[in-house]
C-alpha atoms as a PDB file:
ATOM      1  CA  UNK A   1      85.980  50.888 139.198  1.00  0.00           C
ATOM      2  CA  UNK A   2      86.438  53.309 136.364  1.00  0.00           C
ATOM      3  CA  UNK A   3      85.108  52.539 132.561  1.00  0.00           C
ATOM      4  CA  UNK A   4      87.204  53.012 129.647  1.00  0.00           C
ATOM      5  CA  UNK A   5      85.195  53.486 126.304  1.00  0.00           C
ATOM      6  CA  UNK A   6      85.872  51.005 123.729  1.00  0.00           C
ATOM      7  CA  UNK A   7      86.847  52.387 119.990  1.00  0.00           C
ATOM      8  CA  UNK A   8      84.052  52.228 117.442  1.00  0.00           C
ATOM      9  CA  UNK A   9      84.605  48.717 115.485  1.00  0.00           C
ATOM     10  CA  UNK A  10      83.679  50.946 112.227  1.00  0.00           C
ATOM     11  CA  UNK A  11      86.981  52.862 111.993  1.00  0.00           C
ATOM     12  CA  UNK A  12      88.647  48.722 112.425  1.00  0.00           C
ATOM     13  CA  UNK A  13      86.479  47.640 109.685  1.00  0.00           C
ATOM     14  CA  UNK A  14      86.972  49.882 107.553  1.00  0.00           C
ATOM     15  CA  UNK A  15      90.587  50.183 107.998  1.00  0.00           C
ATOM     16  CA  UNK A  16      90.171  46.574 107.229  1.00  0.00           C
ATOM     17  CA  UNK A  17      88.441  47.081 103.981  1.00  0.00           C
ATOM     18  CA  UNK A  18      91.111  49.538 102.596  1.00  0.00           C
ATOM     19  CA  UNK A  19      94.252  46.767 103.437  1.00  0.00           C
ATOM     20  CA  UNK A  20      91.978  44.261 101.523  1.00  0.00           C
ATOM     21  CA  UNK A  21      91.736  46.782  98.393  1.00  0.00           C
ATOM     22  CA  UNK A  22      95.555  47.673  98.467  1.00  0.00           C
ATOM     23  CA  UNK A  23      96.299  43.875  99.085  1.00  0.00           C
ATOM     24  CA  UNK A  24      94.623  43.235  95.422  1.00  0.00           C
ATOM     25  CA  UNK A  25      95.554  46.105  93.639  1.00  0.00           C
ATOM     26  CA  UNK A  26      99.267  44.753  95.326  1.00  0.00           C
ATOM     27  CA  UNK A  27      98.042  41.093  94.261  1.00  0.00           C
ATOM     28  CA  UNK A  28      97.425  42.100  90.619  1.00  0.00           C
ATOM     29  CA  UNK A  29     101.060  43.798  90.243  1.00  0.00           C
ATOM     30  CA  UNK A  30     103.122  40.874  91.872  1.00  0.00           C
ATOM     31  CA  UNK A  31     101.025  38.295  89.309  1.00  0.00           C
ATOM     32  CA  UNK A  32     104.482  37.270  88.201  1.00  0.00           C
ATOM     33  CA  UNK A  33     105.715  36.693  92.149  1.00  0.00           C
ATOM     34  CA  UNK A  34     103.258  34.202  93.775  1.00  0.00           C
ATOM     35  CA  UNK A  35     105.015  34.875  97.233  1.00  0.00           C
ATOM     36  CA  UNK A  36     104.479  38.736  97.074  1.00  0.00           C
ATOM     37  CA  UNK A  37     100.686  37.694  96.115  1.00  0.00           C
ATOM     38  CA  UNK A  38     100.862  35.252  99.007  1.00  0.00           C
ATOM     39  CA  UNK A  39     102.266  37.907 101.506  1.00  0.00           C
ATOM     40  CA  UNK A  40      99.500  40.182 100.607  1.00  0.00           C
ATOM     41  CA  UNK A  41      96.648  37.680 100.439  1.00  0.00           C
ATOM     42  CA  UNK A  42      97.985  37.508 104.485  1.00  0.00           C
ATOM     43  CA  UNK A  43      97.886  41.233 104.859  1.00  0.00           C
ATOM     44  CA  UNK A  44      94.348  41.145 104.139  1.00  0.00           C
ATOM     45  CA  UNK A  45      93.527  38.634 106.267  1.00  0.00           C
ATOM     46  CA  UNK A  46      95.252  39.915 109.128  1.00  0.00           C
ATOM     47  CA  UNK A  47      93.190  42.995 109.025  1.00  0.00           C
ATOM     48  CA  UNK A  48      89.435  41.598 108.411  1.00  0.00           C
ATOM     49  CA  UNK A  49      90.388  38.797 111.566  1.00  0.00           C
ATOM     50  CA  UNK A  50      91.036  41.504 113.778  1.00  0.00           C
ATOM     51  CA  UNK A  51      88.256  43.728 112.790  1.00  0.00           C
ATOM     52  CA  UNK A  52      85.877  40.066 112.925  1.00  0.00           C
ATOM     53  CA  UNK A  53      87.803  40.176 116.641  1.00  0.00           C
ATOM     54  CA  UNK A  54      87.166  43.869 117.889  1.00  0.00           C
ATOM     55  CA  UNK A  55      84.096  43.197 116.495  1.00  0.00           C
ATOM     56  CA  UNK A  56      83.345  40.386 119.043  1.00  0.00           C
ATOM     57  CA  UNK A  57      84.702  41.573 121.595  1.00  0.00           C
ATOM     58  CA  UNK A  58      82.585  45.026 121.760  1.00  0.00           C
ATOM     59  CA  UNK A  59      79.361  42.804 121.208  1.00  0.00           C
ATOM     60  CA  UNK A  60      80.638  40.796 124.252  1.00  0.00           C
ATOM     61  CA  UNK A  61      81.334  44.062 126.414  1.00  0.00           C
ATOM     62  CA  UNK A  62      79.375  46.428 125.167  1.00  0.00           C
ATOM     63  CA  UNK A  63      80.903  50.086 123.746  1.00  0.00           C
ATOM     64  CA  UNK A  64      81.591  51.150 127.564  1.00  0.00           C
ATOM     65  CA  UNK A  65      83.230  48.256 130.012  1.00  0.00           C
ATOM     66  CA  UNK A  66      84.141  48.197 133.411  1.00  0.00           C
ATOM     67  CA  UNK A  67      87.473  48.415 134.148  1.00  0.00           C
ATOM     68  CA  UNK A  68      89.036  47.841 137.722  1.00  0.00           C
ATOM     69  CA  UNK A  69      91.793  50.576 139.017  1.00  0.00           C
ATOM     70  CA  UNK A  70      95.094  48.769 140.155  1.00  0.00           C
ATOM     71  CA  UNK A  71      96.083  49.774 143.509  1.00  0.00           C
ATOM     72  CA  UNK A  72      99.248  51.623 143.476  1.00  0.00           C
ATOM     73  CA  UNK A  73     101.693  50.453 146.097  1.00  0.00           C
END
């Protein structure tokens, strides 16, 4: 068993954070093309639901988890 350490959910989030203040600075250029609005509204979203993910998933695990070596064959 070997244990792999688990990225910090901070770097995620606040990746997260900048994509949602792009996304409306992108939103308030493209007010004349709903779809470009739309297609950044979904950028945004994309990133804050994976950082809510990661987010779960270290509080599940823990910042170090247990990983099991595949045997080699």
């Amino acid at each position: 068993m070997k244990t792999i350490q688990l990225i910090d959910v901070a770097h995620v989030e606040a990746a997260a954070q900048e994509m949602a203040k792009y996304a409306e600075s992108c939103r308030r250029a493209a007010k004349d093309v709903p779809i470009l609005a739309d297609i950044y509204t979904a950028q945004a979203l994309s990133g804050d639901m994976a950082a809510r993910y990661l987010r779960t998933i270290i509080e599940q695990h823990g910042r170090i988890a247990a990983a099991s070596q595949q045997q080699e064959g």
